[in-house]
C-alpha atoms as a PDB file:
ATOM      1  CA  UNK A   1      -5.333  -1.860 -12.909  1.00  0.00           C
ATOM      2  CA  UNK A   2      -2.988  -2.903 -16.204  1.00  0.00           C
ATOM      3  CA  UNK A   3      -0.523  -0.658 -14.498  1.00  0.00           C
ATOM      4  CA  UNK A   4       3.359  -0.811 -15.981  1.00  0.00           C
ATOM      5  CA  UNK A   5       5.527  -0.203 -13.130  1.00  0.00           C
ATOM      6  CA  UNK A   6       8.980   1.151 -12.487  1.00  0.00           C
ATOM      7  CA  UNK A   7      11.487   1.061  -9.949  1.00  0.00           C
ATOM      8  CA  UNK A   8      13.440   4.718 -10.146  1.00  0.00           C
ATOM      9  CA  UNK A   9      15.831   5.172  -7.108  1.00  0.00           C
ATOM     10  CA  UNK A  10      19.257   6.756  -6.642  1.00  0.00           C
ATOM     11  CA  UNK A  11      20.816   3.272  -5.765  1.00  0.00           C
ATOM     12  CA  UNK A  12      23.713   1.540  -7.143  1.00  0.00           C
ATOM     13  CA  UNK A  13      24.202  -1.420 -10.230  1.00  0.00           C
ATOM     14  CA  UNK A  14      23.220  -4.092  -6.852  1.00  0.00           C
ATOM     15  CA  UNK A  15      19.500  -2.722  -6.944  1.00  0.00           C
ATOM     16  CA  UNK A  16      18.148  -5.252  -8.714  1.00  0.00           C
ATOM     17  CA  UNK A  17      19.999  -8.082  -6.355  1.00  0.00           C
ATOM     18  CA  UNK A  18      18.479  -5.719  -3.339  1.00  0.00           C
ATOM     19  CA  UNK A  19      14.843  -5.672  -4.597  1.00  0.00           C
ATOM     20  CA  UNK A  20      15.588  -9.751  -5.079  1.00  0.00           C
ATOM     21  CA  UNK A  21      16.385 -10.516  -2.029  1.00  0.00           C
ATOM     22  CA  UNK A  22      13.655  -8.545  -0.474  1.00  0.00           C
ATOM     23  CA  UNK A  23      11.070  -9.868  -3.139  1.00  0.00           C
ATOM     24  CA  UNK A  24      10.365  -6.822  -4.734  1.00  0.00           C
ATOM     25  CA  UNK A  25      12.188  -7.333  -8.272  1.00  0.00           C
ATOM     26  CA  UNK A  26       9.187  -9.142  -9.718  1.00  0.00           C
ATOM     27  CA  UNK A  27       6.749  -6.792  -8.848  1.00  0.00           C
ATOM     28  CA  UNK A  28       8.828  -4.699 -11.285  1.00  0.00           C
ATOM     29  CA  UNK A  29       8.578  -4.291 -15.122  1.00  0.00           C
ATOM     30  CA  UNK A  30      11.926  -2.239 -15.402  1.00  0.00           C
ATOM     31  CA  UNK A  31      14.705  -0.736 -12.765  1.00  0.00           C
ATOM     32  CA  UNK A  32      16.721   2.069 -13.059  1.00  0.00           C
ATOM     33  CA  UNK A  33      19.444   2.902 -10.761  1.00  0.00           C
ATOM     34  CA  UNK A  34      20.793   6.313 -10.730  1.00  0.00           C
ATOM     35  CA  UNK A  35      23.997   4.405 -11.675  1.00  0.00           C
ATOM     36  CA  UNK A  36      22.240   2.728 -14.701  1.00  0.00           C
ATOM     37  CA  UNK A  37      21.718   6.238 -15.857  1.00  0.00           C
ATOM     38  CA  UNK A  38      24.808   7.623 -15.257  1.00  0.00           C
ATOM     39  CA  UNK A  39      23.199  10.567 -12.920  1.00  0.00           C
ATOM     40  CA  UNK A  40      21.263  10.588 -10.169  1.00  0.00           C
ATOM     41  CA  UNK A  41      17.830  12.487  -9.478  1.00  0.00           C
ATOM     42  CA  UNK A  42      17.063  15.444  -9.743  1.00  0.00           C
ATOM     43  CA  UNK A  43      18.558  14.716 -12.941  1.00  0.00           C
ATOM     44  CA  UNK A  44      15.751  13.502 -15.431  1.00  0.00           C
ATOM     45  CA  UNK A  45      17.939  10.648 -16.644  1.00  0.00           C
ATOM     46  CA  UNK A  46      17.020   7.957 -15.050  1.00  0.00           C
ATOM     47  CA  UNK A  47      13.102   8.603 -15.096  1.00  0.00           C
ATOM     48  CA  UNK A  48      13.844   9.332 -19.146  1.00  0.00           C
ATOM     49  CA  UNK A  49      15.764   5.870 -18.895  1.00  0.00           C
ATOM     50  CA  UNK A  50      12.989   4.105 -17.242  1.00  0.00           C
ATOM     51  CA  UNK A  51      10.481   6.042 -19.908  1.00  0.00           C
ATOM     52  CA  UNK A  52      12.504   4.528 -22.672  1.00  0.00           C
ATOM     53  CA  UNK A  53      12.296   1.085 -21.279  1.00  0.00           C
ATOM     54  CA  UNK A  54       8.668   1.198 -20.899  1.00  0.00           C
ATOM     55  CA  UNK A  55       8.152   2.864 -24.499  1.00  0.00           C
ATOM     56  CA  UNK A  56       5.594   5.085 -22.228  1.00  0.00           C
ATOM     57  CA  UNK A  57       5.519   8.889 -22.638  1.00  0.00           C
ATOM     58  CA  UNK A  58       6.118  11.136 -19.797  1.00  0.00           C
ATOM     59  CA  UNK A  59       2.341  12.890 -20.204  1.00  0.00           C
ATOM     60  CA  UNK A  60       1.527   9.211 -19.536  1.00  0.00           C
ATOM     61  CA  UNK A  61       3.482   8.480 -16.530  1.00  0.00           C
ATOM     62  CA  UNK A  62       3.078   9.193 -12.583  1.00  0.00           C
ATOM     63  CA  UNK A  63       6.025   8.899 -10.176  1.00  0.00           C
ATOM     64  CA  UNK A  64       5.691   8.570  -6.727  1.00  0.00           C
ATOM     65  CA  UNK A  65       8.322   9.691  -4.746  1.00  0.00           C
ATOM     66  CA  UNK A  66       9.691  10.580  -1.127  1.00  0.00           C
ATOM     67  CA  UNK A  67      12.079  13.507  -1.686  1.00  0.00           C
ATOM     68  CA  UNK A  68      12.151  17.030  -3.060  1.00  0.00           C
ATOM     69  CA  UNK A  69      14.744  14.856  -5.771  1.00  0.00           C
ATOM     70  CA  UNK A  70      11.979  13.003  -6.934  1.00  0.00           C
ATOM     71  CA  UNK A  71       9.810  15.711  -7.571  1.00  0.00           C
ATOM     72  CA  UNK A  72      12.315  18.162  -9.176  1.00  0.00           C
ATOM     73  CA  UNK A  73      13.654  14.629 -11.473  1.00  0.00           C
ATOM     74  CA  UNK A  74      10.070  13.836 -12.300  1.00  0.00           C
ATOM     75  CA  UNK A  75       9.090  17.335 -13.092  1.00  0.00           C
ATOM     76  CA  UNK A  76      12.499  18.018 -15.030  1.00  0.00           C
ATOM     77  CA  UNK A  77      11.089  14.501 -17.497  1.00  0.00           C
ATOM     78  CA  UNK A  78       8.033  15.693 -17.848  1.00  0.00           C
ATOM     79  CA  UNK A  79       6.352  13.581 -15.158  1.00  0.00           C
ATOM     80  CA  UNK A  80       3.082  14.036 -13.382  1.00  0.00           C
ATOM     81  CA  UNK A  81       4.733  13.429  -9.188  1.00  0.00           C
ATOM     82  CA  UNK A  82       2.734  12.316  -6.650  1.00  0.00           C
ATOM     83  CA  UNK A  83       3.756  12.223  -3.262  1.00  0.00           C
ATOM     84  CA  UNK A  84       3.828   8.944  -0.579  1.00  0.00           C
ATOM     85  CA  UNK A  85       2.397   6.902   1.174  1.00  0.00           C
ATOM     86  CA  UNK A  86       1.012   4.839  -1.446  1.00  0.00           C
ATOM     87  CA  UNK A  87      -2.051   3.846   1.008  1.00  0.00           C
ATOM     88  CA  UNK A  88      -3.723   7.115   0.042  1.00  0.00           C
ATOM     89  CA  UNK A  89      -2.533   7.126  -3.915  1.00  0.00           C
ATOM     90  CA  UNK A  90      -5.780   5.550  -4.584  1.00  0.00           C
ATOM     91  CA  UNK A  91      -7.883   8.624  -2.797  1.00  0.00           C
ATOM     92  CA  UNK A  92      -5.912  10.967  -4.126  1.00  0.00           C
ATOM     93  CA  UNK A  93      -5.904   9.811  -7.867  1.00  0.00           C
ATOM     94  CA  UNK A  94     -10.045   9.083  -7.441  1.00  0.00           C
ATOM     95  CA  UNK A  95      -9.120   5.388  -8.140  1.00  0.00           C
ATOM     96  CA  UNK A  96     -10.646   4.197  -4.272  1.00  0.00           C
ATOM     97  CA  UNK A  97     -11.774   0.521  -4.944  1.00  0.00           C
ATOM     98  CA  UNK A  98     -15.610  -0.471  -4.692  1.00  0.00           C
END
């Protein structure tokens, strides 16, 4: 789908190591640790770090998200949120493959 994607979580500096070593990392174009930004969410700054990194704006952007933190972050950047599981993101955005 030429999607960019982000990894936004309220983790510490190890996530990258963690999504490693679970063989997530790659699947990754940027990830932002609520450490990285120096705040975690609801604070918008570590989906505004993640926005930076991607040189995407926020109109542009979708985060998906597990917790009433992820929605009040996203909404707080300027994000469009959608909730999970991802297995119905598809459905839900109109996107269902042929």
């Amino acid at each position: 789908m030429g999607l960019r994607l982000a990894c936004v979580a309220n983790w510490d500096m190890s996530l990258p190591e963690h999504l490693a070593s679970v063989g997530l990392a790659s699947r990754f174009d940027v990830i932002v640790s609520s450490a990285d930004a120096l705040a975690p969410k609801p604070n918008p700054a570590p989906f505004q770090m993640a926005l930076a990194l991607l040189d995407v704006q926020p109109t542009r952007a979708l985060h998906i998200g597990d917790s009433e933190a992820d929605w009040l972050g996203a909404a707080a950047a300027g994000l469009r949120f959608a909730p999970t599981p991802m297995s119905t993101l598809p459905a839900r955005l109109g996107a269902e493959a042929a």
